[in-house]
C-alpha atoms as a PDB file:
ATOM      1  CA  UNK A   1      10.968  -7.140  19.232  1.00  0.00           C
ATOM      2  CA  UNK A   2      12.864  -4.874  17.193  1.00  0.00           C
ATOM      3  CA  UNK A   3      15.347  -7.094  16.361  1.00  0.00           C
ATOM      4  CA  UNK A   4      13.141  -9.544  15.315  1.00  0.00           C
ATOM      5  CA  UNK A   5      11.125  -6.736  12.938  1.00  0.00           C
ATOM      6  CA  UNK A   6      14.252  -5.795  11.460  1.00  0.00           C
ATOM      7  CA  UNK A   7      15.416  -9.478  10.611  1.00  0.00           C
ATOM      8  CA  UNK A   8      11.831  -9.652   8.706  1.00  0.00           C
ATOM      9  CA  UNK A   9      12.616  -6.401   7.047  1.00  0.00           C
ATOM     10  CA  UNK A  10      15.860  -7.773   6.146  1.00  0.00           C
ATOM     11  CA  UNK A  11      13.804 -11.581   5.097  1.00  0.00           C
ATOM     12  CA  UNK A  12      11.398  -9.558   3.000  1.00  0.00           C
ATOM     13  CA  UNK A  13      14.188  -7.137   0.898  1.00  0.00           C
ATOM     14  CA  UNK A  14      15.960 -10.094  -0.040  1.00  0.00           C
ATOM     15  CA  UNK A  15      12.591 -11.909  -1.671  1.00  0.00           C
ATOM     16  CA  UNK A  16      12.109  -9.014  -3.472  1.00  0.00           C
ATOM     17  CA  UNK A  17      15.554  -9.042  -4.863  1.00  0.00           C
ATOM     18  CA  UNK A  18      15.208 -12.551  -5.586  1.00  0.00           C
ATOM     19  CA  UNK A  19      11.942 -11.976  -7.594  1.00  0.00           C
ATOM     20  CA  UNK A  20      13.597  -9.028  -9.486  1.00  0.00           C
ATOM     21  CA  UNK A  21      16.136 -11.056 -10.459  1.00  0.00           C
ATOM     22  CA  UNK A  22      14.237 -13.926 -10.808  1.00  0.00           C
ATOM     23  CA  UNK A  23      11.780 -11.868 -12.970  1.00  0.00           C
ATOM     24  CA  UNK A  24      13.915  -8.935 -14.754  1.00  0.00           C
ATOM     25  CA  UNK A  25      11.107  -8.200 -17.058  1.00  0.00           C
ATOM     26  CA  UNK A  26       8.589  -7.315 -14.865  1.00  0.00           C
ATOM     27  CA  UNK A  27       5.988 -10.120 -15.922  1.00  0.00           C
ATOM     28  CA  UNK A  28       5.566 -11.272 -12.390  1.00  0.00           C
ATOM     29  CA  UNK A  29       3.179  -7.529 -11.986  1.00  0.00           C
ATOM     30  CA  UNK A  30       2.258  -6.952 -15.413  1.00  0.00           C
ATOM     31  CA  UNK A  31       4.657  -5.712 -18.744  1.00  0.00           C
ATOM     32  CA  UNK A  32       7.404  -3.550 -18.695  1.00  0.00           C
ATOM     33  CA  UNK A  33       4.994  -1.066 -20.373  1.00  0.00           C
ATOM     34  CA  UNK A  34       2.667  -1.098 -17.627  1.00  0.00           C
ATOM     35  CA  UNK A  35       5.492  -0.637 -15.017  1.00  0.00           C
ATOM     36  CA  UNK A  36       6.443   2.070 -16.828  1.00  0.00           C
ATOM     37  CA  UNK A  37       3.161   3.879 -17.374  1.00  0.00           C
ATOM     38  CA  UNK A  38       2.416   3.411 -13.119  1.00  0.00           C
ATOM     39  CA  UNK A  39       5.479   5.499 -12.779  1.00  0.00           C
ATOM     40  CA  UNK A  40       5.493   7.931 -15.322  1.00  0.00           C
ATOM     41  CA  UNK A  41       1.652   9.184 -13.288  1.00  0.00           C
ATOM     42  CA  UNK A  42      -0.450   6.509 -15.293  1.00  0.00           C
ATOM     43  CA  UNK A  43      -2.966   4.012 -13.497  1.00  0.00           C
ATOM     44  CA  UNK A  44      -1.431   1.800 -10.955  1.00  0.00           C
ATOM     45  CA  UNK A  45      -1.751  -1.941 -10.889  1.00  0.00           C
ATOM     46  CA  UNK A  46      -4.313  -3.763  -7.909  1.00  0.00           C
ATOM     47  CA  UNK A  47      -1.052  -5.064  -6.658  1.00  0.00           C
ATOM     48  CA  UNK A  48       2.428  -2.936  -5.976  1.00  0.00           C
ATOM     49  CA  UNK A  49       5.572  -4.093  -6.136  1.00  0.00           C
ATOM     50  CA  UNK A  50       7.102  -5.476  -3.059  1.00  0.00           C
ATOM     51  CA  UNK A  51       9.868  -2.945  -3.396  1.00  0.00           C
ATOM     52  CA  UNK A  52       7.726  -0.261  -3.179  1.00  0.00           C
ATOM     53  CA  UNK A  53       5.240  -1.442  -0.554  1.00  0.00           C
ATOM     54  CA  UNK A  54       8.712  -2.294   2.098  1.00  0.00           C
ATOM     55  CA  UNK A  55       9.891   1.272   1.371  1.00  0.00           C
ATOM     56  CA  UNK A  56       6.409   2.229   2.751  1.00  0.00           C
ATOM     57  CA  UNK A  57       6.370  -0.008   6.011  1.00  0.00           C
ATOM     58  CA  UNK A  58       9.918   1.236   6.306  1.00  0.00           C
ATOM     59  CA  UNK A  59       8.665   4.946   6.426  1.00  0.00           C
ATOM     60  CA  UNK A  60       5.654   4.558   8.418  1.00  0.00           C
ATOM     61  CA  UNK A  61       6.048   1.937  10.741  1.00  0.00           C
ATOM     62  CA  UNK A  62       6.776   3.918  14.195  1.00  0.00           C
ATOM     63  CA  UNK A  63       8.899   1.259  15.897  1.00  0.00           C
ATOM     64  CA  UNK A  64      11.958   1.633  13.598  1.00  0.00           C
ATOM     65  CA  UNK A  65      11.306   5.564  14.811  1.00  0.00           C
ATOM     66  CA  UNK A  66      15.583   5.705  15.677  1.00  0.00           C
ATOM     67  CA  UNK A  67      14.670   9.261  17.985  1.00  0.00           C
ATOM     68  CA  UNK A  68      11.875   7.350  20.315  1.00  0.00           C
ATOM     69  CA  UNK A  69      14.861   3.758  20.348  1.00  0.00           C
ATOM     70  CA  UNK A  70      17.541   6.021  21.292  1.00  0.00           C
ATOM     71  CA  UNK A  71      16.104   7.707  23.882  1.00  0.00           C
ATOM     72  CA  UNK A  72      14.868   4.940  25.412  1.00  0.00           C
ATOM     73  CA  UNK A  73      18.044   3.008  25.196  1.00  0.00           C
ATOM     74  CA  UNK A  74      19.238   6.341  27.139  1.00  0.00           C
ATOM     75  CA  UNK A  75      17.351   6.053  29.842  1.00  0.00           C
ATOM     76  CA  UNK A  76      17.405   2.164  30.202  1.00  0.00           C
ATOM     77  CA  UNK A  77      21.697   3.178  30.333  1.00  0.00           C
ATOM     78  CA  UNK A  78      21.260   6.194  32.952  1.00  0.00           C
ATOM     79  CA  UNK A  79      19.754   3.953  35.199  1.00  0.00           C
ATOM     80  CA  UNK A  80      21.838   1.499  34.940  1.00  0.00           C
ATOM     81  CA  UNK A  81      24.786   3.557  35.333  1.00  0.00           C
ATOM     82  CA  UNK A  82      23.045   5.210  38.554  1.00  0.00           C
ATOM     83  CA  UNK A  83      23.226   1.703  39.972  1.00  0.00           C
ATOM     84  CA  UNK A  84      26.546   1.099  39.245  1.00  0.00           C
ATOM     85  CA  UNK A  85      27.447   4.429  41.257  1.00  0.00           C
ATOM     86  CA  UNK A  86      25.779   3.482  43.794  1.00  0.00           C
ATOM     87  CA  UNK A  87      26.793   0.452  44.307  1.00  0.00           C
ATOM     88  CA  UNK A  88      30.240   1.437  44.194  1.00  0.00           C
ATOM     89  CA  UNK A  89      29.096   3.803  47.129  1.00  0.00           C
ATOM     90  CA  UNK A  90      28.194   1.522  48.933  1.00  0.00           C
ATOM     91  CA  UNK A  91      31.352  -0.676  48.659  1.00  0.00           C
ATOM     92  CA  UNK A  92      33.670   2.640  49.255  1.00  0.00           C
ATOM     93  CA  UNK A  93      31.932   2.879  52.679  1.00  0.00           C
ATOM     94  CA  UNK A  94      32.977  -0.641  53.602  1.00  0.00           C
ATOM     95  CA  UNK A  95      36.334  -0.155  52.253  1.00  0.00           C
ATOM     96  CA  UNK A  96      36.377   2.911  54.283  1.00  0.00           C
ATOM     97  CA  UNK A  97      35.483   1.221  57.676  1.00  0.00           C
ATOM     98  CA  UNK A  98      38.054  -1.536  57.071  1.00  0.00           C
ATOM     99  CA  UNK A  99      40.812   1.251  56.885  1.00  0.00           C
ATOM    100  CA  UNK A 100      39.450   2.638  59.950  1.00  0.00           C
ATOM    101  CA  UNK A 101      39.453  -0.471  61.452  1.00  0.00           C
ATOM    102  CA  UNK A 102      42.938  -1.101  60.619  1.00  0.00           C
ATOM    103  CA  UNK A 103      44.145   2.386  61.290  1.00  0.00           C
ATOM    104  CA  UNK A 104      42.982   1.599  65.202  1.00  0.00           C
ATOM    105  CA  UNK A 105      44.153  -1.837  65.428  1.00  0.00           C
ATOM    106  CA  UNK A 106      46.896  -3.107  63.551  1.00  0.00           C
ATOM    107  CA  UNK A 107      48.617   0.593  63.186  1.00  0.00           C
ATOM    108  CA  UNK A 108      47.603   2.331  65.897  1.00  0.00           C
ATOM    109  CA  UNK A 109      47.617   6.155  64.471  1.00  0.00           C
ATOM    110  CA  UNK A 110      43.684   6.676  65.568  1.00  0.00           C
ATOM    111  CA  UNK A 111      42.983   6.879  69.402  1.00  0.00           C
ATOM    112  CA  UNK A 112      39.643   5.424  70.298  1.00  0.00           C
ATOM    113  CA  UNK A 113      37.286   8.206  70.368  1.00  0.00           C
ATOM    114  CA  UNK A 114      38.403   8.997  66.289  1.00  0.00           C
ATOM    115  CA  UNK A 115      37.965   5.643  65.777  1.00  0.00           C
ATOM    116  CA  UNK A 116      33.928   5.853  67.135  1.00  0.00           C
ATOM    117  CA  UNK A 117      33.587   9.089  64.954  1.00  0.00           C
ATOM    118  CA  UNK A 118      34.696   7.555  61.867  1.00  0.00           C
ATOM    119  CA  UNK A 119      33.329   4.543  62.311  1.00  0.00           C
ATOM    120  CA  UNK A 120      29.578   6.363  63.403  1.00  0.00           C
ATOM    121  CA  UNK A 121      30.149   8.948  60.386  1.00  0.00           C
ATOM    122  CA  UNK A 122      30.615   5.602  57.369  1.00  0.00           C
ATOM    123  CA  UNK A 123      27.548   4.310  59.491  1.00  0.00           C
ATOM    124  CA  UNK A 124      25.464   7.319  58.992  1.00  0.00           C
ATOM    125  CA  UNK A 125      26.288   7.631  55.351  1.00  0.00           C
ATOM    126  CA  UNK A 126      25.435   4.073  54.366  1.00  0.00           C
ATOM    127  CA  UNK A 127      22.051   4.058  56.119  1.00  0.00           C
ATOM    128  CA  UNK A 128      21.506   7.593  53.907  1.00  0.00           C
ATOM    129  CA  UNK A 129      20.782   7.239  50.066  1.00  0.00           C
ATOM    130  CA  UNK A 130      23.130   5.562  47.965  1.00  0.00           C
ATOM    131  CA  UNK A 131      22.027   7.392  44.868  1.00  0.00           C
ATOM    132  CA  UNK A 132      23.198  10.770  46.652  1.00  0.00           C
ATOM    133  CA  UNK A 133      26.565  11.858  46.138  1.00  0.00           C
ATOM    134  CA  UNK A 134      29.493  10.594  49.112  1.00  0.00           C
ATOM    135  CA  UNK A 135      28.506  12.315  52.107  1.00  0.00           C
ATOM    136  CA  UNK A 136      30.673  10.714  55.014  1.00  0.00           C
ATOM    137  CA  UNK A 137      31.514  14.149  55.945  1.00  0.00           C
ATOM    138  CA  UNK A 138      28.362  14.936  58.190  1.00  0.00           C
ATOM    139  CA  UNK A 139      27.047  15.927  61.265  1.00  0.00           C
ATOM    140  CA  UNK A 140      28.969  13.308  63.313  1.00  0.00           C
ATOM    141  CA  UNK A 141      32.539  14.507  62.536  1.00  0.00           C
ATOM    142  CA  UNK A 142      31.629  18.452  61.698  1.00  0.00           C
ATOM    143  CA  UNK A 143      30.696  19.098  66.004  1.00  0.00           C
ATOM    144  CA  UNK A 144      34.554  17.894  66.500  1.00  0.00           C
ATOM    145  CA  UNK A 145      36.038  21.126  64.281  1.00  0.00           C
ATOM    146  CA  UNK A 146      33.829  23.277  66.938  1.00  0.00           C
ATOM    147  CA  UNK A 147      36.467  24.901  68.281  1.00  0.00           C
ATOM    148  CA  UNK A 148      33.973  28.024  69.645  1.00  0.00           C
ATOM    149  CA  UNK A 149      33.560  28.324  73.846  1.00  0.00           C
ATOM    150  CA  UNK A 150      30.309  27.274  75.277  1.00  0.00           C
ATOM    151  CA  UNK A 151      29.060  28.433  78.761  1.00  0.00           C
ATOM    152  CA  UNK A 152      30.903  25.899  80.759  1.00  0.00           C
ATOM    153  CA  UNK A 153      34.269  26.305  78.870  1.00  0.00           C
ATOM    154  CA  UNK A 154      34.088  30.570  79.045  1.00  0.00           C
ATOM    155  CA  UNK A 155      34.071  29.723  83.117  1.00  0.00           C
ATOM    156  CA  UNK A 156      36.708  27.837  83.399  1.00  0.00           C
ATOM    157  CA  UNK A 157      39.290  30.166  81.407  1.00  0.00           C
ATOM    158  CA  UNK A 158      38.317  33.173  83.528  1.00  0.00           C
ATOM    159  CA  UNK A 159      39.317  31.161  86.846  1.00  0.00           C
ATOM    160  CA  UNK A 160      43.016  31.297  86.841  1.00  0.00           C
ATOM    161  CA  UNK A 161      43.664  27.701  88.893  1.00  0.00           C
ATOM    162  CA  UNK A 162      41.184  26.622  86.399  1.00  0.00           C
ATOM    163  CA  UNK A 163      42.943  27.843  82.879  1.00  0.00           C
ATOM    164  CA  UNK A 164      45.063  24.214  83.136  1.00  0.00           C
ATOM    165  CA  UNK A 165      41.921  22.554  82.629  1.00  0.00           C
ATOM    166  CA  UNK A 166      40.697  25.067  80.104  1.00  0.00           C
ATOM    167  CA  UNK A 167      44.067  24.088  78.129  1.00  0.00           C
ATOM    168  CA  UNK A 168      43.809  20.696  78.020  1.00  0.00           C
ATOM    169  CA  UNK A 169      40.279  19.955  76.792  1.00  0.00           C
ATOM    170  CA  UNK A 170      41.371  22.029  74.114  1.00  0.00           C
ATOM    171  CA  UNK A 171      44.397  20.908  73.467  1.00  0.00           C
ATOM    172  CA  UNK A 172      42.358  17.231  73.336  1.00  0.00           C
ATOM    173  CA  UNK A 173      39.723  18.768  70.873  1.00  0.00           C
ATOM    174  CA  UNK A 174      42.716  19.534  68.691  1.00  0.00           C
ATOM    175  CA  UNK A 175      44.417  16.545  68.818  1.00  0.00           C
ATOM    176  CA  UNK A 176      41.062  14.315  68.023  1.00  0.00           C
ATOM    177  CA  UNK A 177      40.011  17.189  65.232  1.00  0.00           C
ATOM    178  CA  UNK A 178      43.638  16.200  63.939  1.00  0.00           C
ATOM    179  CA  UNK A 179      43.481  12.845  64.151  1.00  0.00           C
ATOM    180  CA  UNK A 180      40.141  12.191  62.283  1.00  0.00           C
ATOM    181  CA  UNK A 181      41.315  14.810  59.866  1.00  0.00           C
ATOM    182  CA  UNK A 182      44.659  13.017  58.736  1.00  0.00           C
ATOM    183  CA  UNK A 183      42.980   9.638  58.877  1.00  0.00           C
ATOM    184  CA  UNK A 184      40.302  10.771  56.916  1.00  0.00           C
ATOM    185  CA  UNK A 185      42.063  12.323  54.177  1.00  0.00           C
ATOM    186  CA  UNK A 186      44.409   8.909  53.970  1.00  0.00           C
ATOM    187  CA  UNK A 187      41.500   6.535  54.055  1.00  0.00           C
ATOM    188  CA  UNK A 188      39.829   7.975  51.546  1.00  0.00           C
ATOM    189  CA  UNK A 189      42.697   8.143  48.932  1.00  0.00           C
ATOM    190  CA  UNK A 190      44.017   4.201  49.714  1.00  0.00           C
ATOM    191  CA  UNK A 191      40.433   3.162  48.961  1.00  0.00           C
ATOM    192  CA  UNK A 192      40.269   5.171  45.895  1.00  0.00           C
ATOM    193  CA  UNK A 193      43.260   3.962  44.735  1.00  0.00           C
ATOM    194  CA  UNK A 194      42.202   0.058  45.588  1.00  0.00           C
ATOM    195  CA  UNK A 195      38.631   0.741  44.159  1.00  0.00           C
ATOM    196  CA  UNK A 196      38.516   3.003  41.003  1.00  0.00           C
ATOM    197  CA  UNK A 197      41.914   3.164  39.777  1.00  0.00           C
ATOM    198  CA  UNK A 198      41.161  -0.453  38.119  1.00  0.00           C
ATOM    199  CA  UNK A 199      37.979   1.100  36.241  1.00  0.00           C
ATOM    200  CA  UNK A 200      37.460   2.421  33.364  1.00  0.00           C
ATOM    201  CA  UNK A 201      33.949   3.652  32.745  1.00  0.00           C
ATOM    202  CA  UNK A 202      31.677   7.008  33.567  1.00  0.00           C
ATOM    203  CA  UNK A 203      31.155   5.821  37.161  1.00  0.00           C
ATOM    204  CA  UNK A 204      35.447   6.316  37.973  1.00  0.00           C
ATOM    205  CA  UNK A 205      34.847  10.017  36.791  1.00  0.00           C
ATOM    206  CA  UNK A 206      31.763  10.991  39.072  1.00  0.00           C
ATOM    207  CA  UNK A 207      32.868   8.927  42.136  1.00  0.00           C
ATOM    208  CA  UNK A 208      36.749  10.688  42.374  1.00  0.00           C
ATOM    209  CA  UNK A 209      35.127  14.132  41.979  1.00  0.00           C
ATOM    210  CA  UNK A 210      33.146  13.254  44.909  1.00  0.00           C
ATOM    211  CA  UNK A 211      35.460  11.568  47.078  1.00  0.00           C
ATOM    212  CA  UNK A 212      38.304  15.015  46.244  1.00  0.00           C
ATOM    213  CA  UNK A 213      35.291  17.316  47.147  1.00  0.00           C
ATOM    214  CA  UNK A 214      34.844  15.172  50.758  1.00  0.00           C
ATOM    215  CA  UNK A 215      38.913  15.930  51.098  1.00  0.00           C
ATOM    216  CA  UNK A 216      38.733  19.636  49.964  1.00  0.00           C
ATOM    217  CA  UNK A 217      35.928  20.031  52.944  1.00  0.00           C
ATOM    218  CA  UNK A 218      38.403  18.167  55.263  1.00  0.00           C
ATOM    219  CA  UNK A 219      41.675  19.936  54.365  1.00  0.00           C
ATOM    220  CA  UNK A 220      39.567  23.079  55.015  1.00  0.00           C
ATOM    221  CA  UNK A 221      38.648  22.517  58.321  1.00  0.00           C
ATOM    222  CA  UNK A 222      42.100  21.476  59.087  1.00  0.00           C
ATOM    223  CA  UNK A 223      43.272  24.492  58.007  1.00  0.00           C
ATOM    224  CA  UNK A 224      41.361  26.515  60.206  1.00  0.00           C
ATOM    225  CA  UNK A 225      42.205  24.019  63.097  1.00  0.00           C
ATOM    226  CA  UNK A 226      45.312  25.359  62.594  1.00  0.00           C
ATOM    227  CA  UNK A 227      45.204  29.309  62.085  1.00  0.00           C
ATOM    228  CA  UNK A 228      42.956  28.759  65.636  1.00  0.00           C
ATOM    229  CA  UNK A 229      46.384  28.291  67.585  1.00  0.00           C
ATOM    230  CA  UNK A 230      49.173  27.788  65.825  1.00  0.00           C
ATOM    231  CA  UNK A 231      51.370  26.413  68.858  1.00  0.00           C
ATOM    232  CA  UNK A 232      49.134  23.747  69.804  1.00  0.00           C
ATOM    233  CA  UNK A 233      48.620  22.766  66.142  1.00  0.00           C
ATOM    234  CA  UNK A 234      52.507  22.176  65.892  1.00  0.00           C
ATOM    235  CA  UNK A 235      52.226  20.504  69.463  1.00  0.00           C
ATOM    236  CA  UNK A 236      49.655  17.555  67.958  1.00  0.00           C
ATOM    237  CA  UNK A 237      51.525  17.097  64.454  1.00  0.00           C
ATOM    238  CA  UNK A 238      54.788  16.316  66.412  1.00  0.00           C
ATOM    239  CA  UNK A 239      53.039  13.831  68.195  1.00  0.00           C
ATOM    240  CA  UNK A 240      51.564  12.268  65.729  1.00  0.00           C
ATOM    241  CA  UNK A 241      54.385  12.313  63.748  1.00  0.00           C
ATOM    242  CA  UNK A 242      56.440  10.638  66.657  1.00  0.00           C
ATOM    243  CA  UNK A 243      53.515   7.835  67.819  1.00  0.00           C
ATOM    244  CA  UNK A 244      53.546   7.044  63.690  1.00  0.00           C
ATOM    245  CA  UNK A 245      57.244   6.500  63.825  1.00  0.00           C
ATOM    246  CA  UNK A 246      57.143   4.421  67.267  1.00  0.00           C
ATOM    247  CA  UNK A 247      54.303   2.348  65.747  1.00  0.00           C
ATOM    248  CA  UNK A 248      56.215   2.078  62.905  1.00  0.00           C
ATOM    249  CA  UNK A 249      59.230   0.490  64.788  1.00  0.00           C
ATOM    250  CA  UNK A 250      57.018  -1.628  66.766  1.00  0.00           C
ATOM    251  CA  UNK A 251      55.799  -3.203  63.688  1.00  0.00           C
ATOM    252  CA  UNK A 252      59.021  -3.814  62.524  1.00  0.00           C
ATOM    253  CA  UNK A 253      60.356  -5.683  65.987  1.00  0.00           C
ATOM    254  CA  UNK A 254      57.717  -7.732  65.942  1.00  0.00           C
ATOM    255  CA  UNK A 255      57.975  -8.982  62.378  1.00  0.00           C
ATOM    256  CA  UNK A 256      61.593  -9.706  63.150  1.00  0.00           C
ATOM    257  CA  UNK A 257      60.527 -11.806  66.156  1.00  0.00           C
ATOM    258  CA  UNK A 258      57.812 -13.746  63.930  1.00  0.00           C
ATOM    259  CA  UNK A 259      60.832 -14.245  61.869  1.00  0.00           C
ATOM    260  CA  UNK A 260      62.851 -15.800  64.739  1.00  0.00           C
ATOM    261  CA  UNK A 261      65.688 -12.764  64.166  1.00  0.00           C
ATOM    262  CA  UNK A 262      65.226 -11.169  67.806  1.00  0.00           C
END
């Protein structure tokens, strides 16, 4: 509608500058005296000139108001950009669960229960709001960084034939609080790479700070994973280190026998 006001604006200047040349003398609204005379103050013809009466539709008319078009243009834009985000929200989460996916089967560096809390935490965080900020960091994964004795656990380090026990569940909670921690971090940056490193708009901005906020919260808790026992911290990162070489190898055998090498 606006565009088509402004095209008549446009239409109705351009008669008027055709008349005015058309008519340099002014006969078309009375003598060049009488032109002057209406605006020195004097009396004013029945019938203005068409310059004058566009300058006044120009001024009044309160759809070519530019503070009411730009702000609605601003809005229309906000909400589409809000879309945008969360769309791309919504595709990071799928990304996610195909590296997750991949992590368990093709590379084997996630054992299965990591997998399931991964996995469950993407789940959780696509049936949440999309127009909320990332937020695959939630209650499924935070219980695993619990690291604090409950009533059961307490017993079992007091008996002494017991204390093996003791160890190993926490040794286990370690290694899975690892685990989800280093694939975590490592999912998220491949998928940022793959998915907003090709764009170029507002959307890349908002969506990074949110996914390096997510890591922060993660490299965090991994840090005090490992100022809880430093032994046993050392004990799980030279095991994954090792399985990731191994896996590693593996991969590279069995490429060589798809090849018909070995």
């Amino acid at each position: 509608h606006l565009d088509n006001l402004l095209e008549s604006v446009y239409q109705r200047r351009r008669m008027s500058r055709t008349r005015d040349n058309d008519d340099p003398d002014g006969s078309g609204s009375g003598t060049g005296s009488e032109r002057g005379r209406a605006g020195s103050g004097g009396s004013r013809s029945s019938r203005r000139a068409p310059r004058d009466e566009l300058d006044e539709m120009e001024m009044s008319s309160p759809i070519l108001d530019l503070d009411s078009t730009t702000a609605s243009e601003a809005e229309g834009g906000e909400a589409l950009a809000e879309d945008r985000r969360a769309q791309l929200r919504i595709t990071f989460f799928h990304a996610l669960k195909a590296a997750y996916r991949r992590f368990y089967y093709d590379e084997g560096s996630l054992t299965l229960q990591a997998f399931l809390a991964l996995r469950g935490s993407v789940d959780d965080a696509l049936d949440a709001n999309p127009d909320k900020p990332i937020c695959d960091w939630n209650a499924h994964l935070a219980h695993f960084y619990d690291l604090s004795d409950n009533a059961a656990m307490a017993a079992l380090k007091r008996v002494p034939f017991l204390r093996r026990i003791y160890s190993w569940r926490k040794h286990r909670q370690v290694r899975i609080a690892y685990e989800i921690s280093i694939n975590f971090i490592e999912a998220h940056n491949q998928v940022r790479a793959l998915l907003l490193d090709p764009l170029h708009d507002a959307a890349k901005g908002q969506l990074a700070g949110e996914i390096e906020e997510a890591i922060s919260v993660v490299q965090h808790e991994l840090r005090s994973i490992a100022s809880y026992s430093e032994s046993m911290t050392r004990e799980v990162q030279t095991r994954h280190v090792t399985f990731a070489v191994l896996n590693a190898l593996v991969n590279e055998v069995e490429e060589l026998g798809e090849e018909g090498l070995v």
